[in-house]
Structure formats: C-alpha cells, structure tokens
N, C-alpha and C. Protein backbone atom coordinates (compact mmCIF):
# COMPACT_ATOMS: atom_id res chain seq x y z
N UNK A 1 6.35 -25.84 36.00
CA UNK A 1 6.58 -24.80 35.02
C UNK A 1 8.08 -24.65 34.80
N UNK A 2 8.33 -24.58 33.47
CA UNK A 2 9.84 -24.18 33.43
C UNK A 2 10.39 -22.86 33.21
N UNK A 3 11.56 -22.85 33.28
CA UNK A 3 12.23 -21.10 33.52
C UNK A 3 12.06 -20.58 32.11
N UNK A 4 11.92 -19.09 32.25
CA UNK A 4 11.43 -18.14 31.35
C UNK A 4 13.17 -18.13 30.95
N UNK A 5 13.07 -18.04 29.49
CA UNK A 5 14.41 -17.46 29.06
C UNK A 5 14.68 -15.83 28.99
N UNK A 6 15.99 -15.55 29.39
CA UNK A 6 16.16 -14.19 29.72
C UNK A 6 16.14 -13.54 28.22
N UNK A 7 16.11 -13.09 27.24
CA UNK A 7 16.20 -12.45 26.19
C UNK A 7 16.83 -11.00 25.98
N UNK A 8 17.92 -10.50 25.39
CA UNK A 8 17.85 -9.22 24.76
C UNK A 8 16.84 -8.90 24.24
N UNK A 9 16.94 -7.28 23.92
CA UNK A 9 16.27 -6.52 23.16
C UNK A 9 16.15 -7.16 21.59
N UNK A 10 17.33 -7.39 21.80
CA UNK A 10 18.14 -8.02 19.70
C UNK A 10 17.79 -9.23 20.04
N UNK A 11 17.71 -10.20 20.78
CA UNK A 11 17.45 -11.47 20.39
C UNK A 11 15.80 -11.57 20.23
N UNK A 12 15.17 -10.99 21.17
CA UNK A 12 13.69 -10.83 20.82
C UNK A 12 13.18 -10.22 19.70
N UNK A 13 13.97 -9.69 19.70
CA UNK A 13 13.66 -9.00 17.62
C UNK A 13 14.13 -10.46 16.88
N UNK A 14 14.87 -10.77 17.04
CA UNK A 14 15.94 -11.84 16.01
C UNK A 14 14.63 -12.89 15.87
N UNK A 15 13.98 -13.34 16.96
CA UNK A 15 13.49 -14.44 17.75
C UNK A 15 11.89 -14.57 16.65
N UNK A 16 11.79 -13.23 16.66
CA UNK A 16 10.57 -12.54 16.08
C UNK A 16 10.67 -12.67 14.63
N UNK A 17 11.88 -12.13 13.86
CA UNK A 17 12.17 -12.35 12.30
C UNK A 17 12.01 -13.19 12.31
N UNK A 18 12.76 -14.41 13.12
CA UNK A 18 12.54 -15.64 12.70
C UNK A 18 11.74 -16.40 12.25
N UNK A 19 10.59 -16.04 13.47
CA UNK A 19 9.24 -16.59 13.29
C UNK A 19 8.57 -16.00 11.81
N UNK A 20 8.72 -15.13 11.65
CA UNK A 20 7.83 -14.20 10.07
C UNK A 20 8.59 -14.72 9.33
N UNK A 21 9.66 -15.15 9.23
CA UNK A 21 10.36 -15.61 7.72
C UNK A 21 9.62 -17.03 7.69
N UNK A 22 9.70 -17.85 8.88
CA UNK A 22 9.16 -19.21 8.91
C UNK A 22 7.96 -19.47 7.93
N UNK A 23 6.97 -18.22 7.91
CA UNK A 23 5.55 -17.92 7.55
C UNK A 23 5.70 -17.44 6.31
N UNK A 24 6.61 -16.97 5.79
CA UNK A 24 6.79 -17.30 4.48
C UNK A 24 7.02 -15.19 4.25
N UNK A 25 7.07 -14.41 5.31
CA UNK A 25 7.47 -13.10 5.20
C UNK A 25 8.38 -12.77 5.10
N UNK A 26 8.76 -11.60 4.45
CA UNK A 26 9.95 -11.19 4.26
C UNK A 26 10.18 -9.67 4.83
N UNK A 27 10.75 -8.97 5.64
CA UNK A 27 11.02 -7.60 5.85
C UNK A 27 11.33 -6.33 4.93
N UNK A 28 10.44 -5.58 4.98
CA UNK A 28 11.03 -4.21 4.08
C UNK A 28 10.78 -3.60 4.82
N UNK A 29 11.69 -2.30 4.63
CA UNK A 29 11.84 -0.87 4.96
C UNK A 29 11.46 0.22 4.14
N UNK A 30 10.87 0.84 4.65
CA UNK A 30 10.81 2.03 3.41
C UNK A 30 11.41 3.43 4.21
N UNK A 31 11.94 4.24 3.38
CA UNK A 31 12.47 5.89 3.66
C UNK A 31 10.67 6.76 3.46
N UNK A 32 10.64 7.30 3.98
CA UNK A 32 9.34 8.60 3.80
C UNK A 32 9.66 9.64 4.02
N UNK A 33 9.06 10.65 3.96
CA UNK A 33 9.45 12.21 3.90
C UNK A 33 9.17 12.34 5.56
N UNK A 34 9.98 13.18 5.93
CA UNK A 34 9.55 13.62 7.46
C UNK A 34 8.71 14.71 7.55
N UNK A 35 7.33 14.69 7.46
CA UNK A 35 6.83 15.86 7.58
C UNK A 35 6.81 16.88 8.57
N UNK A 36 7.59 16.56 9.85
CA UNK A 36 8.01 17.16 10.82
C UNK A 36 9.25 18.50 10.31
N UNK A 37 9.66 18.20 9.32
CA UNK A 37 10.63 19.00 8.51
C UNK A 37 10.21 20.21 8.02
N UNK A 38 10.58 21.39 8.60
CA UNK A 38 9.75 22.52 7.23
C UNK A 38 10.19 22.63 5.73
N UNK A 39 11.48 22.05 5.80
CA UNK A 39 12.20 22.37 4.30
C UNK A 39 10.96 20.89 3.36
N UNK A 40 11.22 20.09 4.48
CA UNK A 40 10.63 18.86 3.40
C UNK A 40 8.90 19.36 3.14
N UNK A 41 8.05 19.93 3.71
CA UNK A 41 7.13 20.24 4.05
C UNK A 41 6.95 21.68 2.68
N UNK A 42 8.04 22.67 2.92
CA UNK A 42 7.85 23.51 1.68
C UNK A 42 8.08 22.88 0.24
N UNK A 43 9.22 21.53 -0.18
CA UNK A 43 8.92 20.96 -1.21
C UNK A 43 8.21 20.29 -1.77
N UNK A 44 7.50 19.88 -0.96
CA UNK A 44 6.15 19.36 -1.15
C UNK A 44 4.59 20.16 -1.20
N UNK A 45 4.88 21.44 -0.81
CA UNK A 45 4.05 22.30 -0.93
C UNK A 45 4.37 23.02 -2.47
N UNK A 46 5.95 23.14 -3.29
CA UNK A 46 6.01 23.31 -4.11
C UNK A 46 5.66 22.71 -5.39
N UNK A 47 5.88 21.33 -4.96
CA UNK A 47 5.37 20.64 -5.94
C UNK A 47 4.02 20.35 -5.95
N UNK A 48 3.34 20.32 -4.99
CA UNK A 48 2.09 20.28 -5.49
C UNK A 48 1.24 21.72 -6.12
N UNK A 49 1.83 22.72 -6.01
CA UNK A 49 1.25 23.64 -7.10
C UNK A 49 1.75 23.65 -7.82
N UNK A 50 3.10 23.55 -8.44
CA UNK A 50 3.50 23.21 -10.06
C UNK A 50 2.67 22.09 -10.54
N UNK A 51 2.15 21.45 -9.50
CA UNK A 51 1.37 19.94 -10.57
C UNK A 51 0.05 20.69 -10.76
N UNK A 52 -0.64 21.59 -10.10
CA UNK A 52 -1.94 22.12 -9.96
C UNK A 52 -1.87 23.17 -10.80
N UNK A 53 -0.31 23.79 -11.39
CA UNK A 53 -0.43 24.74 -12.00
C UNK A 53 -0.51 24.12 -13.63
N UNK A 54 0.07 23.07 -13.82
CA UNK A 54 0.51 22.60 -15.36
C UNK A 54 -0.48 22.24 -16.00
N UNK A 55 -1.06 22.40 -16.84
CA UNK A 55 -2.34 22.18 -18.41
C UNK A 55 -1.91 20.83 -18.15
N UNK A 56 -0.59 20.32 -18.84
CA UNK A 56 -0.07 19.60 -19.44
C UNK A 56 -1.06 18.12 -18.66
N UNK A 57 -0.49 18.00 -17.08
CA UNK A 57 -0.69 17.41 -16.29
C UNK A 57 -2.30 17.13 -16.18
N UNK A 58 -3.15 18.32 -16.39
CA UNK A 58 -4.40 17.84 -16.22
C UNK A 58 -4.85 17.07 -17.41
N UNK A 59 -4.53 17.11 -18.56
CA UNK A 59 -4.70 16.77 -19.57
C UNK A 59 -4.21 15.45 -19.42
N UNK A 60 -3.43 14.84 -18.62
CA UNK A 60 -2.60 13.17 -18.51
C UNK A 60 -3.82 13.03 -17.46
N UNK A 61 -4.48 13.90 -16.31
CA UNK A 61 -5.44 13.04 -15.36
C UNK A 61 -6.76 13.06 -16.07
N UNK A 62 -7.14 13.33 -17.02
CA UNK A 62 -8.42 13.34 -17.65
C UNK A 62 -8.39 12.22 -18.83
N UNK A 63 -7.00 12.29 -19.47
CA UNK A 63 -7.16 11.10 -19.85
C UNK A 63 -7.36 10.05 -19.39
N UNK A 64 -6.37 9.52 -18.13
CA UNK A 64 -6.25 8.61 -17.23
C UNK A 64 -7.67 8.34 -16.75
N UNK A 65 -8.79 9.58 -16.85
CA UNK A 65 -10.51 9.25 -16.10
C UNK A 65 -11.16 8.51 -17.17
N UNK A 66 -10.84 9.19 -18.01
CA UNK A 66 -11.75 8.53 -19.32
C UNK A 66 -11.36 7.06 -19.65
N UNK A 67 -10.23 7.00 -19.32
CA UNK A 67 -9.65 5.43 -20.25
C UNK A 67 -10.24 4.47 -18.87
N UNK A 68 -10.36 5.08 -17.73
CA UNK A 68 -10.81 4.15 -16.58
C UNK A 68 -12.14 3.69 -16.75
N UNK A 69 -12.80 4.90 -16.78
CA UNK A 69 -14.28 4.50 -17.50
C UNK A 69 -15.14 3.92 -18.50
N UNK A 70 -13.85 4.19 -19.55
CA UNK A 70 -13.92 3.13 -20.78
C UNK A 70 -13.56 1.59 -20.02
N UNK A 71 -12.71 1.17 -19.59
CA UNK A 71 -12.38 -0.17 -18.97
C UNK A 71 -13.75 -0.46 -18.00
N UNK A 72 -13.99 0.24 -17.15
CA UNK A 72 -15.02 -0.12 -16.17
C UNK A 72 -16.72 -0.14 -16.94
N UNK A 73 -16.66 0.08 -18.30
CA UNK A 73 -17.83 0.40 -18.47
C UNK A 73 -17.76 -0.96 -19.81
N UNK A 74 -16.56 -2.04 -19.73
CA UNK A 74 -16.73 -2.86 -20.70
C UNK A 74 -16.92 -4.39 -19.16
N UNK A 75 -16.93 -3.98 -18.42
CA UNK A 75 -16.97 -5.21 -16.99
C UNK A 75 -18.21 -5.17 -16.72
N UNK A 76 -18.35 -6.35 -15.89
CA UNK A 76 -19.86 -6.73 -15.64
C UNK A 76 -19.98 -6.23 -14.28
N UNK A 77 -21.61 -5.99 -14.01
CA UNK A 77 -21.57 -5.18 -13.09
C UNK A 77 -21.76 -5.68 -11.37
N UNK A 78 -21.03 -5.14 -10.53
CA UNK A 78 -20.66 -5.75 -8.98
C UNK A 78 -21.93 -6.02 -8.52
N UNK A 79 -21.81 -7.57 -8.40
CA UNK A 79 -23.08 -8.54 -8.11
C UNK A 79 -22.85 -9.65 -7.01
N UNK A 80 -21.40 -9.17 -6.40
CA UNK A 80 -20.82 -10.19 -5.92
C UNK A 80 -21.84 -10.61 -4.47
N UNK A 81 -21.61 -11.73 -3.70
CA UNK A 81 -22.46 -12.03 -2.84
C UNK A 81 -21.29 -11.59 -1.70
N UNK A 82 -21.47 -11.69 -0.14
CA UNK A 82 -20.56 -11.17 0.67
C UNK A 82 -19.33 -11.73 1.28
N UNK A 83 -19.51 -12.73 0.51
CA UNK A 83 -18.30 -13.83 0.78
C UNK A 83 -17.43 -13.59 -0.69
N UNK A 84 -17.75 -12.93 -1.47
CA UNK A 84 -16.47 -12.71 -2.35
C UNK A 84 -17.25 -12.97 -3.90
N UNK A 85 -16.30 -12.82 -4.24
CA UNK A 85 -16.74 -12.80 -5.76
C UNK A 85 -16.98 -13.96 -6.47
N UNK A 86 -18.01 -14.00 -7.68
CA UNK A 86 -18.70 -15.88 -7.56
C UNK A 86 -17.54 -16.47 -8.52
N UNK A 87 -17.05 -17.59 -7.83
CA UNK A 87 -15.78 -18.68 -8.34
C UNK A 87 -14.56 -18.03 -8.20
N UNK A 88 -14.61 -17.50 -7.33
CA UNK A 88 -13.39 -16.86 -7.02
C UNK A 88 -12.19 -17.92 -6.13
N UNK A 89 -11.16 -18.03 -5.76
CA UNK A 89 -9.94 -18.88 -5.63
C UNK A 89 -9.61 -19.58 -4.19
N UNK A 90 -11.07 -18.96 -3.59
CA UNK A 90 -11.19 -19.55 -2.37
C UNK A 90 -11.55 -21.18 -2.24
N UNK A 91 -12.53 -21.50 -3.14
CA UNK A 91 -13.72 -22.41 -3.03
C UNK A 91 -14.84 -22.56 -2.49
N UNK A 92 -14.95 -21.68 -2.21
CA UNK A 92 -16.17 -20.87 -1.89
C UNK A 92 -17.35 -20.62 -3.03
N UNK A 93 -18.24 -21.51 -3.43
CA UNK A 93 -19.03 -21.03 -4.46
C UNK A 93 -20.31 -21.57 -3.77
C-alpha cells in the first residue's frame, strides 16, 4: 500500500473543483435572504401583503392561469410509459 497524501483543508477543496470541472461542472454561488434576520424577515412579510393587497397583481396571476390552460389544453395528453416520454433523446423507445 502506498502513503496517504497529507492534504489541506484548501487543497482538498481545490482537489475536489478540480475533479467537477473535469466533468464538465462549473461552480455558482448564490446570496439568499437570511431568514434568521428579523429586519429581513419583516421585508418580506411586507412585501408579501402589498402583493396580496394589489388588484393589479391578481389580475397578472389570473391571466398567467388562463394563458397556462389555454397552452396545456392545445398538448396531447400525458401517456408517457415509465421510462420517459415516447422518442424522447435517450433512445429509449
């Protein structure tokens, strides 16, 4: 058996990117709200009743239902078998 290499913290991360970029991944980050926050926690409590309070807004989600239903109601209907959908990009048919 041969010797274990000693590794940093950072090189085992490094070691690790490496491997996921190899595979064709790429890293993102995203920022999110801390809901641990009360300030962030009350603006988000604000805004969601100005959105619950506005006409305007329900009137953009009712459209948005109807035009979905119009689209879903011109498609054929889910017949697929459990391996996926028939001729789909697998090769699987």
């Amino acid at each position: 058996m041969g010797k274990h290499e000693t590794l940093t913290g950072a090189q085992r991360v490094a070691k690790r990117r490496a491997a996921q970029r190899a595979q064709g991944l790429r890293l993102k980050q995203f920022w999110v709200p801390d809901l641990r926050d009360p300030e962030v926690l009350e603006r988000i409590r604000r805004s969601v009743e100005a959105i619950n309070k506005s006409d305007a807004e329900n009137g953009v989600l009712e459209w948005l239902d109807a035009s979905y239903e119009e689209l879903m109601a011109s498609e054929p209907p889910y017949d697929w078998e459990p391996d996926g959908p028939p001729g789909d990009a697998s090769g699987k048919e």
